[in-house]
N, C-alpha and C. Protein backbone atom coordinates (compact mmCIF):
# COMPACT_ATOMS: atom_id res chain seq x y z
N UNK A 1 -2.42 6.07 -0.96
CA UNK A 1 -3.81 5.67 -0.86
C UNK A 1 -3.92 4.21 -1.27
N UNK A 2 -4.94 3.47 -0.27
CA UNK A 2 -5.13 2.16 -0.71
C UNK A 2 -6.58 2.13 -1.96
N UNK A 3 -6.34 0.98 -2.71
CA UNK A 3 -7.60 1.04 -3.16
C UNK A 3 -8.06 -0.30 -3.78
N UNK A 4 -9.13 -0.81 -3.67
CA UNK A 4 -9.37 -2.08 -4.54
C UNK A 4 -9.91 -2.10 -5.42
N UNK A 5 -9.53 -3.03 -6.64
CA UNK A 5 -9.39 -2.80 -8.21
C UNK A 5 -11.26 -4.11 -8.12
N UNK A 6 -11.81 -3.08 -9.02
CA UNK A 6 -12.61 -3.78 -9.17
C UNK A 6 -13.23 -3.66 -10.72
N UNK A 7 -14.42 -4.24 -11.29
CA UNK A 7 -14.53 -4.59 -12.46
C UNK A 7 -15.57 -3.87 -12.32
N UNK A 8 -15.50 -3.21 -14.07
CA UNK A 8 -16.56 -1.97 -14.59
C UNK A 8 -16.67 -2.64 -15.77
N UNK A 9 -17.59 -3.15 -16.30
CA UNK A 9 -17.80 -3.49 -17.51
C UNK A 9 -17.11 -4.52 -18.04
N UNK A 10 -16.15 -4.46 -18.81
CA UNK A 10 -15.01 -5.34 -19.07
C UNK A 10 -13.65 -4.92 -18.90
N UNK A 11 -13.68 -3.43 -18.15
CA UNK A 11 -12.77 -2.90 -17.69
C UNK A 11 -12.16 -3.30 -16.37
N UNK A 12 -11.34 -2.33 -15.60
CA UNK A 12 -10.85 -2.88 -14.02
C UNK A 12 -11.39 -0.84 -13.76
N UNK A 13 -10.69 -1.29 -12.42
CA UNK A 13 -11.20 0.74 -12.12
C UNK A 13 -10.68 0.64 -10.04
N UNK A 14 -10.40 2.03 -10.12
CA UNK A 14 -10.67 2.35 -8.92
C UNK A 14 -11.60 3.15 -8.33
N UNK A 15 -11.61 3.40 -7.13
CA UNK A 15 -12.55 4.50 -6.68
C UNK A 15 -11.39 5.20 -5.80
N UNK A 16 -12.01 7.00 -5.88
CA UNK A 16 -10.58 7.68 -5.10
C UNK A 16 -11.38 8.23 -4.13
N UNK A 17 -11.57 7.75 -2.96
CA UNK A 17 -12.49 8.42 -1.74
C UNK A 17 -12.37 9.87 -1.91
N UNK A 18 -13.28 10.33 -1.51
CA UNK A 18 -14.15 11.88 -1.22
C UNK A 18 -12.50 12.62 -1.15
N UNK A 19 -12.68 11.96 0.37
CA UNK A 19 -11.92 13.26 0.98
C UNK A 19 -10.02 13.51 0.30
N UNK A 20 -9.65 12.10 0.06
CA UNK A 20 -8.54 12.29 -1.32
C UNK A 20 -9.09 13.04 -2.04
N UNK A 21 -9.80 12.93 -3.26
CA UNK A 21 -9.82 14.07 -4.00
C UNK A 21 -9.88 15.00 -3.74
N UNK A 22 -10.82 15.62 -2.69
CA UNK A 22 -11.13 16.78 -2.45
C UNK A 22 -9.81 17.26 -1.91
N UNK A 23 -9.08 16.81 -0.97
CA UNK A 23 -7.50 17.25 -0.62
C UNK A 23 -6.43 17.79 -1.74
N UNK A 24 -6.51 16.29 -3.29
CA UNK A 24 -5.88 16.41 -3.89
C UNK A 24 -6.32 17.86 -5.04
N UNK A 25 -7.20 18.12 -5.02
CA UNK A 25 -8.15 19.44 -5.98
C UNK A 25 -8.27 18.65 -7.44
N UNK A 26 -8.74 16.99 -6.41
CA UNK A 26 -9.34 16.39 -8.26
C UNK A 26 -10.91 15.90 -8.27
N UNK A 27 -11.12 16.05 -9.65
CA UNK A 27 -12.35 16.10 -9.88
C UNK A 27 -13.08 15.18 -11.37
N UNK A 28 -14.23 15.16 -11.97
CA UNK A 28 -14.28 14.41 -12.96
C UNK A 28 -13.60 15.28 -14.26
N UNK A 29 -13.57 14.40 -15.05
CA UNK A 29 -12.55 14.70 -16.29
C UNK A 29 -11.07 15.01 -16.03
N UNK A 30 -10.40 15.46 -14.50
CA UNK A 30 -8.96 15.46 -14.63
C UNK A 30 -8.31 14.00 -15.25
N UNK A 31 -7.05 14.48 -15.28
CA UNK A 31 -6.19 13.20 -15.52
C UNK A 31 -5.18 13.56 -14.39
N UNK A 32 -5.47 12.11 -13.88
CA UNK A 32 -4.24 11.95 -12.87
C UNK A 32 -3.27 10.77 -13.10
N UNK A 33 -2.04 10.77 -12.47
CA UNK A 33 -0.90 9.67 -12.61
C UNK A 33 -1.14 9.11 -11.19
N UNK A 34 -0.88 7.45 -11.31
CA UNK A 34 -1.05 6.58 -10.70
C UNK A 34 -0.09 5.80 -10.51
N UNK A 35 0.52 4.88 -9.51
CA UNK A 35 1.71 4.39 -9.28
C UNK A 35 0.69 2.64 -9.06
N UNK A 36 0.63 2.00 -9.83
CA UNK A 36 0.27 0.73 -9.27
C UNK A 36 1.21 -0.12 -8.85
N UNK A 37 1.34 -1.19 -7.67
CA UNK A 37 1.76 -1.83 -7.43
C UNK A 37 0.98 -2.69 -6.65
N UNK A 38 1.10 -4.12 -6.95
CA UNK A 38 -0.10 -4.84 -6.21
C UNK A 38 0.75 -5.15 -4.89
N UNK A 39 -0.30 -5.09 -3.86
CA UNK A 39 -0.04 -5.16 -2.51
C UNK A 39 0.36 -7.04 -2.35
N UNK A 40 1.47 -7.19 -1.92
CA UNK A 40 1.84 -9.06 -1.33
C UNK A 40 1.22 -9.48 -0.06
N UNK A 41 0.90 -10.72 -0.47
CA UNK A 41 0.29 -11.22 0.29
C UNK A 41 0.66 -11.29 1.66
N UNK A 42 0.23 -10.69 2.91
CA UNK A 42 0.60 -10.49 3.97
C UNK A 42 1.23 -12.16 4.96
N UNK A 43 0.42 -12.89 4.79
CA UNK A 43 0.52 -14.11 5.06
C UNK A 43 1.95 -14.82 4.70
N UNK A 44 2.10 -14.46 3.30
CA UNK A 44 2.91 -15.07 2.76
C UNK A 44 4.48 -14.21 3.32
N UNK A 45 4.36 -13.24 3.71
CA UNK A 45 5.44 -12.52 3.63
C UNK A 45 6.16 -13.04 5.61
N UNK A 46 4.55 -12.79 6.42
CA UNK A 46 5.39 -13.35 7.82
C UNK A 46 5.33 -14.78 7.98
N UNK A 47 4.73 -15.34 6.94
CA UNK A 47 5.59 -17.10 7.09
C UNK A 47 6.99 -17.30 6.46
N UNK A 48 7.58 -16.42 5.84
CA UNK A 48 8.59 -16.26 5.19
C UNK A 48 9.98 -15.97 6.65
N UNK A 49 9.17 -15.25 7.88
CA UNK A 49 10.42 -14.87 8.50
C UNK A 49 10.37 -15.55 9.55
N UNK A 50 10.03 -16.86 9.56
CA UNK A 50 9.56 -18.28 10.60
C UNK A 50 11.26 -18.21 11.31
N UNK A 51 11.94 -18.35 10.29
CA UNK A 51 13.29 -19.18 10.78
C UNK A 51 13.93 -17.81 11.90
N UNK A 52 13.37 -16.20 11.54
CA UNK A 52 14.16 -15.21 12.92
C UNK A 52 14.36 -16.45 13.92
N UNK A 53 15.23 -15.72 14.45
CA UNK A 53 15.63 -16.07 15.83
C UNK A 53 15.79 -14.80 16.96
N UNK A 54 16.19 -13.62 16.09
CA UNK A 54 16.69 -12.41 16.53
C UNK A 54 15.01 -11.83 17.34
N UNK A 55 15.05 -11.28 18.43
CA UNK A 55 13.86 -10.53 19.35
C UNK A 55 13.26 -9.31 18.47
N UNK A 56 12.35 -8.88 18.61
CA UNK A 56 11.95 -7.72 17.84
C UNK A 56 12.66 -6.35 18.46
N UNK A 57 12.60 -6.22 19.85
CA UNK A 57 13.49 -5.46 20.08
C UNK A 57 14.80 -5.36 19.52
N UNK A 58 15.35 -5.84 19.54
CA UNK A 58 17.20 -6.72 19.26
C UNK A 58 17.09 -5.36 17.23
N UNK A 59 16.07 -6.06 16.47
CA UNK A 59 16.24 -5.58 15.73
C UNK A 59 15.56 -3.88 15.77
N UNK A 60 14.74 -3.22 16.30
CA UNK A 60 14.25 -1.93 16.31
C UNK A 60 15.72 -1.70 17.03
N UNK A 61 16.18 -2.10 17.72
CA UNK A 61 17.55 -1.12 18.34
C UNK A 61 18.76 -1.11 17.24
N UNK A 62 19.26 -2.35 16.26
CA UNK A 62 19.84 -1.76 15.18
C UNK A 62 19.51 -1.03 14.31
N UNK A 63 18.33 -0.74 14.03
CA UNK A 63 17.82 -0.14 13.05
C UNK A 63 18.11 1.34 13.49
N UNK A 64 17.54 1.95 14.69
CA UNK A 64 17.96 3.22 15.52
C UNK A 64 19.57 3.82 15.56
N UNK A 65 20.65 2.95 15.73
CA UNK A 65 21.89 3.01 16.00
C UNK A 65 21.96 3.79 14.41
N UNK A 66 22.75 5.34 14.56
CA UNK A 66 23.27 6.17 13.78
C UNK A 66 21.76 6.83 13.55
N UNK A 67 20.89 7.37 13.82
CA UNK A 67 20.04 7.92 13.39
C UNK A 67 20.30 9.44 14.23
């Protein structure tokens, strides 16, 4: 699940859409475990692979080989 961290007071917080919880069977007062990891900057990541040379095909077909 995606979610954006926003500010409660002097706290941070998420919100867990409806239909997640309701899937997950959570509710107020549970405690749940959370995996944070902040999402990278998308921008930053495909200016990073400027220099490919290789086709996008070229690479989806090694990736396939032994599957």
């Amino acid at each position: 699940m995606r979610a954006k961290v926003r500010k409660w007071g002097s706290s941070l917080g998420i919100v867990i859409p409806k239909e997640v919880a309701e899937a997950r069977g959570v509710g107020p007062g549970d405690e749940v475990l959370a995996e944070i990891r902040k999402i990278s900057n998308m921008r930053e990541i495909f200016g990073s692979l400027r220099g490919w040379k290789r086709p996008t095909q070229q690479i989806k077909e090694e990736a396939r080989k032994g599957w």
